[in-house]
N, C-alpha and C. Protein backbone atom coordinates (compact mmCIF):
# COMPACT_ATOMS: atom_id res chain seq x y z
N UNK A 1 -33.58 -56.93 0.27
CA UNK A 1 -34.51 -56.33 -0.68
C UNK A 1 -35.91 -56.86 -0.40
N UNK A 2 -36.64 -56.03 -0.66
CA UNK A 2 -38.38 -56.29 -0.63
C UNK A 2 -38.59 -58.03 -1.44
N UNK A 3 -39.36 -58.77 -0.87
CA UNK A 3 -39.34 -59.87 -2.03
C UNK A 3 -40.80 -59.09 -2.72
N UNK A 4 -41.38 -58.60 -2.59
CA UNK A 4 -42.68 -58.39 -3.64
C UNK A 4 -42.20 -56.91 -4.11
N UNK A 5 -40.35 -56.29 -4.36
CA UNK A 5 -40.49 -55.22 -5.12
C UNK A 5 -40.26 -55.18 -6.42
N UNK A 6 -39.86 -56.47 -7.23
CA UNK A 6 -39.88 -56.41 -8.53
C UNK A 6 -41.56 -56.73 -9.23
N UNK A 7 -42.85 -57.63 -8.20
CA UNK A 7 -44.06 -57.11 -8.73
C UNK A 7 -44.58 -56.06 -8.60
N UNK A 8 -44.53 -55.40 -7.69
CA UNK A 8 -45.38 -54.14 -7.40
C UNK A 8 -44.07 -53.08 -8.23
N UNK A 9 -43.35 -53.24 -8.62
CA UNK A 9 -42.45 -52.22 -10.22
C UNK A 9 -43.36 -52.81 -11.36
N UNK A 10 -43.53 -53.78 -11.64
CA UNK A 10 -44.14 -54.54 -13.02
C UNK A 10 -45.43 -53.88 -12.82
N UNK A 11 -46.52 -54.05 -11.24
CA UNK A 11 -47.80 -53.55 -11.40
C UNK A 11 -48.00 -52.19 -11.91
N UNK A 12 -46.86 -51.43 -10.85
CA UNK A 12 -47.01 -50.17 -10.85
C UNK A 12 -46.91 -49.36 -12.55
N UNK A 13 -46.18 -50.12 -13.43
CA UNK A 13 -45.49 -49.51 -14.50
C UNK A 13 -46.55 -50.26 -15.39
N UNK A 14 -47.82 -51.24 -15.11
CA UNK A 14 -48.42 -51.44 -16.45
C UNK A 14 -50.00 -51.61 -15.66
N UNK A 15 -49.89 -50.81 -14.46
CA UNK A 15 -51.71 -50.89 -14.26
C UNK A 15 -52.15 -50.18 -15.63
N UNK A 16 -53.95 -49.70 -15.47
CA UNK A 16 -54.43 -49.29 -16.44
C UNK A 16 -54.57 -47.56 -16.59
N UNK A 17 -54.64 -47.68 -15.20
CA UNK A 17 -54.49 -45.83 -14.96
C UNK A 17 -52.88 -44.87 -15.10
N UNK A 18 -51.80 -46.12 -15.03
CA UNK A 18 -50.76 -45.51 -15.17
C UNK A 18 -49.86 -46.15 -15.89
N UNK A 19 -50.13 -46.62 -17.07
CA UNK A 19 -49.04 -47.36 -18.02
C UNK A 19 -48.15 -46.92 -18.54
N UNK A 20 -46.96 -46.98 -18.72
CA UNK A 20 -45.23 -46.48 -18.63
C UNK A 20 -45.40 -47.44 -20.01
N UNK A 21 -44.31 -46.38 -20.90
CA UNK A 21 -43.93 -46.85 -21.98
C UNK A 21 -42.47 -47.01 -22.14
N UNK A 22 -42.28 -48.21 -21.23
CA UNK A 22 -40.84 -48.61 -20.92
C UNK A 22 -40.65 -49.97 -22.09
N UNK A 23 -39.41 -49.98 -21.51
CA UNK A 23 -39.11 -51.08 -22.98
C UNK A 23 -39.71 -52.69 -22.80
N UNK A 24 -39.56 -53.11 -21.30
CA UNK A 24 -40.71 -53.97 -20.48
C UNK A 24 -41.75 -54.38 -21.20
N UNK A 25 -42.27 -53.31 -20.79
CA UNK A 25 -43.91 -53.33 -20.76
C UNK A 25 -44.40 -53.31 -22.61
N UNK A 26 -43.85 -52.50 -23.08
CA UNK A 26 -43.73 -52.24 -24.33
C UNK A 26 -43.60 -53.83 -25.43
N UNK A 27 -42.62 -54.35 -25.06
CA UNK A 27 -42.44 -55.40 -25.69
C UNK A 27 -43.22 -56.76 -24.78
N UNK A 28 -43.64 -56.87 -23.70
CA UNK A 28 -43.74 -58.06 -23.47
C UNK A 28 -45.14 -58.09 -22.67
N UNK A 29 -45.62 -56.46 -22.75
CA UNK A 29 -47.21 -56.81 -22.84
C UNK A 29 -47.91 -56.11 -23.95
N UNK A 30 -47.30 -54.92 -24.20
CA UNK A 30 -48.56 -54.21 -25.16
C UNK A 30 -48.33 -54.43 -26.43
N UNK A 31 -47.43 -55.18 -27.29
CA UNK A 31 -47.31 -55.78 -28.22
C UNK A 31 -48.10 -56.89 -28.43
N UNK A 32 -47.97 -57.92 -27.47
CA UNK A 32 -49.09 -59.25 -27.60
C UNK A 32 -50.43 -58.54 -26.96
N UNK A 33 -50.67 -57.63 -26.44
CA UNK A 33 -52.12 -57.08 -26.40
C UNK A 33 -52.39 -56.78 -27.59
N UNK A 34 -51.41 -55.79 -28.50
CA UNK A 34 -51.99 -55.26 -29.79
C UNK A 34 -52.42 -55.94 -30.81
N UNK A 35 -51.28 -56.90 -30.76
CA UNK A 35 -52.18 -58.81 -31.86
C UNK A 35 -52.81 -59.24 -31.56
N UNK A 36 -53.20 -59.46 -30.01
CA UNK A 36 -55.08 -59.74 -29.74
C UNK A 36 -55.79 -59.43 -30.28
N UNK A 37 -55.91 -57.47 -29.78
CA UNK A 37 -56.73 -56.91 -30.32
C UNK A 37 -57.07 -56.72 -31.70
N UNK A 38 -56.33 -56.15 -32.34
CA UNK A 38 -56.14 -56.77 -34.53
C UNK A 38 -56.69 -57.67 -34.63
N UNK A 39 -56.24 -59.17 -33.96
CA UNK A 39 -56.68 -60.26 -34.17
C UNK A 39 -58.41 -60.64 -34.35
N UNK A 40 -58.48 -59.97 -32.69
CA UNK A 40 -60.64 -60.08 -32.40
C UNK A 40 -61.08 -59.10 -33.57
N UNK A 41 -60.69 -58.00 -33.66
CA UNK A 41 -61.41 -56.75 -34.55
C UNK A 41 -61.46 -57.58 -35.95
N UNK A 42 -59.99 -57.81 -36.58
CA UNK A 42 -59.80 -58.30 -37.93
C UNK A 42 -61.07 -59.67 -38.06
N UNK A 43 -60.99 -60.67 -37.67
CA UNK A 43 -62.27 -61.75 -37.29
C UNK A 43 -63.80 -61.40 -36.91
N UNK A 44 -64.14 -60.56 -36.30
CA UNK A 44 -65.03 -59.86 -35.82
C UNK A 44 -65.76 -59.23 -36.75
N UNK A 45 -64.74 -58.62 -37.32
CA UNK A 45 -65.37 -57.63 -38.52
C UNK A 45 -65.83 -58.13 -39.50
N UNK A 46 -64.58 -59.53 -40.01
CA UNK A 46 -64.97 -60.12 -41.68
C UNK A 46 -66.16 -61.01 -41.13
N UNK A 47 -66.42 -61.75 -39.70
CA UNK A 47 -67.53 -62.03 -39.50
C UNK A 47 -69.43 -61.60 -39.45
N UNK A 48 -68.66 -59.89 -39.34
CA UNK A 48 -70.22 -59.10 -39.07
C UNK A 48 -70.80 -59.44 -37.71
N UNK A 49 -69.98 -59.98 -36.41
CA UNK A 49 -70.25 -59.63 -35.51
C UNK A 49 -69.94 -58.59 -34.58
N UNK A 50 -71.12 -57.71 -34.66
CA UNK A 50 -71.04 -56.34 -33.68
C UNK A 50 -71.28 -56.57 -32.60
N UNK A 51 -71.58 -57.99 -31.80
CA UNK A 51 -72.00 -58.24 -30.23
C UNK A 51 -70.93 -58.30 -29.77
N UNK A 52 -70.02 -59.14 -30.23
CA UNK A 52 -68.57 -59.12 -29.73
C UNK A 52 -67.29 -57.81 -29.93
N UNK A 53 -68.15 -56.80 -31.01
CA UNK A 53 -67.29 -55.54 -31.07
C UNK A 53 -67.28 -54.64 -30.23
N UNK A 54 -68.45 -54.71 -29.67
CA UNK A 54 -69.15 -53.79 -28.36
C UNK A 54 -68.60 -54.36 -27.23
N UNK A 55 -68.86 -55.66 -26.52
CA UNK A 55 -68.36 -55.97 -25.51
C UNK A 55 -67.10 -56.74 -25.15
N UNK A 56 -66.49 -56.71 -26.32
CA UNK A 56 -65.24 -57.15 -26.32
C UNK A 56 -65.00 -58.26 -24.75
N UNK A 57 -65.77 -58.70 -24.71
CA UNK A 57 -65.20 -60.40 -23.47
C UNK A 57 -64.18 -61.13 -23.73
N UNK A 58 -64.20 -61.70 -24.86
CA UNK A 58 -63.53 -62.74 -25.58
C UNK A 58 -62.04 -62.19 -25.32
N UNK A 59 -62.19 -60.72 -26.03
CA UNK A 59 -60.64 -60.15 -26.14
C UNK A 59 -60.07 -59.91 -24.71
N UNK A 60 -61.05 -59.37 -23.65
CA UNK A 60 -60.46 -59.18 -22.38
C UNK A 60 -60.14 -60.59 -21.78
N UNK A 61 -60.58 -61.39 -21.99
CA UNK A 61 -59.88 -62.96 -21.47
C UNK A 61 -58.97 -63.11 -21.73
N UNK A 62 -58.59 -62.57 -23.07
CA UNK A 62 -57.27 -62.86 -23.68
C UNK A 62 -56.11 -61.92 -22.91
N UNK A 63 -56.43 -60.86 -22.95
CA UNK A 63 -55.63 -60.09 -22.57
C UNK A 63 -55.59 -60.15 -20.96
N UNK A 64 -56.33 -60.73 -20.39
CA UNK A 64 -55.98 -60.24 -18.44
C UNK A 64 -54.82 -62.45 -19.02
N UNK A 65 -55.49 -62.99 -19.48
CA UNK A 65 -54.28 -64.30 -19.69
C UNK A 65 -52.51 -63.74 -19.99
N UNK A 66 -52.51 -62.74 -21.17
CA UNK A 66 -51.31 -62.28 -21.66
C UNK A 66 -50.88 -61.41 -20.27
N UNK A 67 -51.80 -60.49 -19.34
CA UNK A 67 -51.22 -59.92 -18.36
C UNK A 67 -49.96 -60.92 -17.61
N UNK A 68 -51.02 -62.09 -17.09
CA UNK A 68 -50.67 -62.99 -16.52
C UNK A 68 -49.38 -63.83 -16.59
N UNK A 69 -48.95 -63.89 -17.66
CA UNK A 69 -47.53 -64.47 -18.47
C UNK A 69 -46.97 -63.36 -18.21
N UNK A 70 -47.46 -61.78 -18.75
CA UNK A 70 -46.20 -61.16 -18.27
C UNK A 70 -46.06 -60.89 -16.90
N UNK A 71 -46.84 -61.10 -15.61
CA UNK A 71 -46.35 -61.56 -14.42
C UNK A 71 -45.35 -62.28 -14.04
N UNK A 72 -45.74 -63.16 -14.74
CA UNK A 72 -44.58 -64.30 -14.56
C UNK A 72 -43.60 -64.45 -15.50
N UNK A 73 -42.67 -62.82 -15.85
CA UNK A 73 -41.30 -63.52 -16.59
C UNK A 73 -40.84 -62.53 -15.76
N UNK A 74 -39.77 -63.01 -15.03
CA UNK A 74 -38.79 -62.16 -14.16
C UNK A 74 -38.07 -60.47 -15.22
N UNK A 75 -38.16 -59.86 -14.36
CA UNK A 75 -37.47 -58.25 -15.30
C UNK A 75 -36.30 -58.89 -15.74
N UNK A 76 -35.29 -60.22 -15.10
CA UNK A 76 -34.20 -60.01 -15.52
C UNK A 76 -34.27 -60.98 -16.91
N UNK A 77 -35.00 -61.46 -17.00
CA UNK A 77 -35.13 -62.22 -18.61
C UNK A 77 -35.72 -61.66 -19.20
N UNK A 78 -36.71 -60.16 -19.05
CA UNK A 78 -36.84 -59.12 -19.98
C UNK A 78 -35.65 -58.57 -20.36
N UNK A 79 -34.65 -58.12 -19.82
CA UNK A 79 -33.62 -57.06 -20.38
C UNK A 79 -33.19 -57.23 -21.74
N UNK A 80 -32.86 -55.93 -22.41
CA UNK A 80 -32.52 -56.52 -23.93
C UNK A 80 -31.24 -56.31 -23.92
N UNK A 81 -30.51 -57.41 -24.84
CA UNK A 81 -29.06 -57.46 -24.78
C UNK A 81 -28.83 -57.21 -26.27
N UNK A 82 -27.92 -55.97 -26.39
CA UNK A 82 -26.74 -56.29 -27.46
C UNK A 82 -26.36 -57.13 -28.04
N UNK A 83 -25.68 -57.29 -29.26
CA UNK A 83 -24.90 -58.31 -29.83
C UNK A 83 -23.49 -57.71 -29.34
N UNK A 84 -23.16 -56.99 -28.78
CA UNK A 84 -21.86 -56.13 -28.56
C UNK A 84 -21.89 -55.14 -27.33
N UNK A 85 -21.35 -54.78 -27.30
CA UNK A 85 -21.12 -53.41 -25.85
C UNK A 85 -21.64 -51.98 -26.17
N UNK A 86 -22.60 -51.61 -25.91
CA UNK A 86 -23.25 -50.57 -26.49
C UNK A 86 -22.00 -49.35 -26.73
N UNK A 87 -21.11 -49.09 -25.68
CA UNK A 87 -20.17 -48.13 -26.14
C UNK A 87 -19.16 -48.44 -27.28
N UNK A 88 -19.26 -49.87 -28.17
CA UNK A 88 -18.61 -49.54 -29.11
C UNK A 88 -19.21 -49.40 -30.17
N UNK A 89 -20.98 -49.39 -29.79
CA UNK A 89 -22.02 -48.81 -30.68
C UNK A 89 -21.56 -47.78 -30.75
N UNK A 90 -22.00 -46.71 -29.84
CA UNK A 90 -21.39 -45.27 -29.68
C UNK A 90 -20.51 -44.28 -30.48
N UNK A 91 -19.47 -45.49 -29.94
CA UNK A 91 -18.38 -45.28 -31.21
C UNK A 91 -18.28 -45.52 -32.75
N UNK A 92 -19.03 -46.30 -32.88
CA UNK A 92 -19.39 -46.82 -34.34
C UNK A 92 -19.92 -45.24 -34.87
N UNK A 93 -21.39 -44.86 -34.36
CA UNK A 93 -21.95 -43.95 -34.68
C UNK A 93 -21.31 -42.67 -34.66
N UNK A 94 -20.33 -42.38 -33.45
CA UNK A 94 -19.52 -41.25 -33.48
C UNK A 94 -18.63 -40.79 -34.62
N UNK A 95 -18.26 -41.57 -34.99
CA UNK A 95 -17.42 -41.90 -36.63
C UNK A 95 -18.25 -41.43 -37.40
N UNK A 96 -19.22 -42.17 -37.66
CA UNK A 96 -20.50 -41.81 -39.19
C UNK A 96 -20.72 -40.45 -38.74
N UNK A 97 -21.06 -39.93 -37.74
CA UNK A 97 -21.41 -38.68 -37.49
C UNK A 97 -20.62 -37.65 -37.54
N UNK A 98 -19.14 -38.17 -37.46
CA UNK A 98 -17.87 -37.27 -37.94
C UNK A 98 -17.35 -36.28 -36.97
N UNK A 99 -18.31 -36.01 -36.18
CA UNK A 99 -17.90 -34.53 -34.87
C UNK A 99 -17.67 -34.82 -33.76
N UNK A 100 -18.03 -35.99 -33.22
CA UNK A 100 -17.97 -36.75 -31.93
C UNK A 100 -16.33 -37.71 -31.92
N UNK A 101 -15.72 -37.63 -30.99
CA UNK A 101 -14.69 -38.79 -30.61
C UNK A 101 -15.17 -39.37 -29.32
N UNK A 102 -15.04 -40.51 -29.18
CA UNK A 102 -14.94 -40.94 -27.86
C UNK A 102 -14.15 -42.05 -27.42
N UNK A 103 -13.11 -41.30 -26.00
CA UNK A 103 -11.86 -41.47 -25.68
C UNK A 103 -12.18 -41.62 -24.35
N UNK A 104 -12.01 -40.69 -23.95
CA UNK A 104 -11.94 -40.04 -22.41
C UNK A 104 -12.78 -38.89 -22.65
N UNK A 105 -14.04 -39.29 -22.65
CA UNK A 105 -15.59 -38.03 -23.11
C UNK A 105 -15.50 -37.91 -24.06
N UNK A 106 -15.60 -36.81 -24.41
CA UNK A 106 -16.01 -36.39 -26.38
C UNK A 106 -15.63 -35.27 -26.42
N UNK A 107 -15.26 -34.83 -27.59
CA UNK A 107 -14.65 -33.73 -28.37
C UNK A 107 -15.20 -33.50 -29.08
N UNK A 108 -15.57 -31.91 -29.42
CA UNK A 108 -16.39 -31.35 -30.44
C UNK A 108 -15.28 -30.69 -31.11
């Protein structure tokens, strides 16, 4: 395997021109981007500084830092795990839903 193909998947899926709203990227960058940003605006504002609302520096430090961490957590300690086996989720839900079985495929 490529050794630089799990960064250039991470680059490719959260540059700025082409950001993927995968579950990744979603949780482990644009979430701690979005509490940055709240964070500078919410402070910023009750302060009455508009120099820092306009050029937002402060916040982009923050955020190319948060890029940076999510560089460095391997995809495989992103993955989200179950408390259980998603197909006996499935099944859980197939029940409540009443029309679905699942055996060997599904039955309507």
């Amino acid at each position: 395997m490529n050794p630089v193909f799990e960064g250039t998947l991470k680059n490719n899926a959260s540059n700025n021109y082409c950001r993927s709203y995968i579950y990744e990227n979603a949780r482990f960058l644009y979430l701690p981007e979005m509490k940055l940003m709240f964070d500078f605006l919410e402070r910023n504002i009750n302060e009455g500084n508009r120099e820092n609302l306009l050029y937002m520096d402060e916040y982009m430090k923050k955020a190319e830092k948060n890029k940076e961490l999510y560089d460095g957590i391997p995809l495989s300690e992103m993955a989200y795990r179950t408390p259980r086996p998603v197909g006996g989720i499935l099944c859980d839900i197939s029940k409540e839903i009443g029309w679905l079985e699942f055996k060997r495929g599904y039955q309507r």
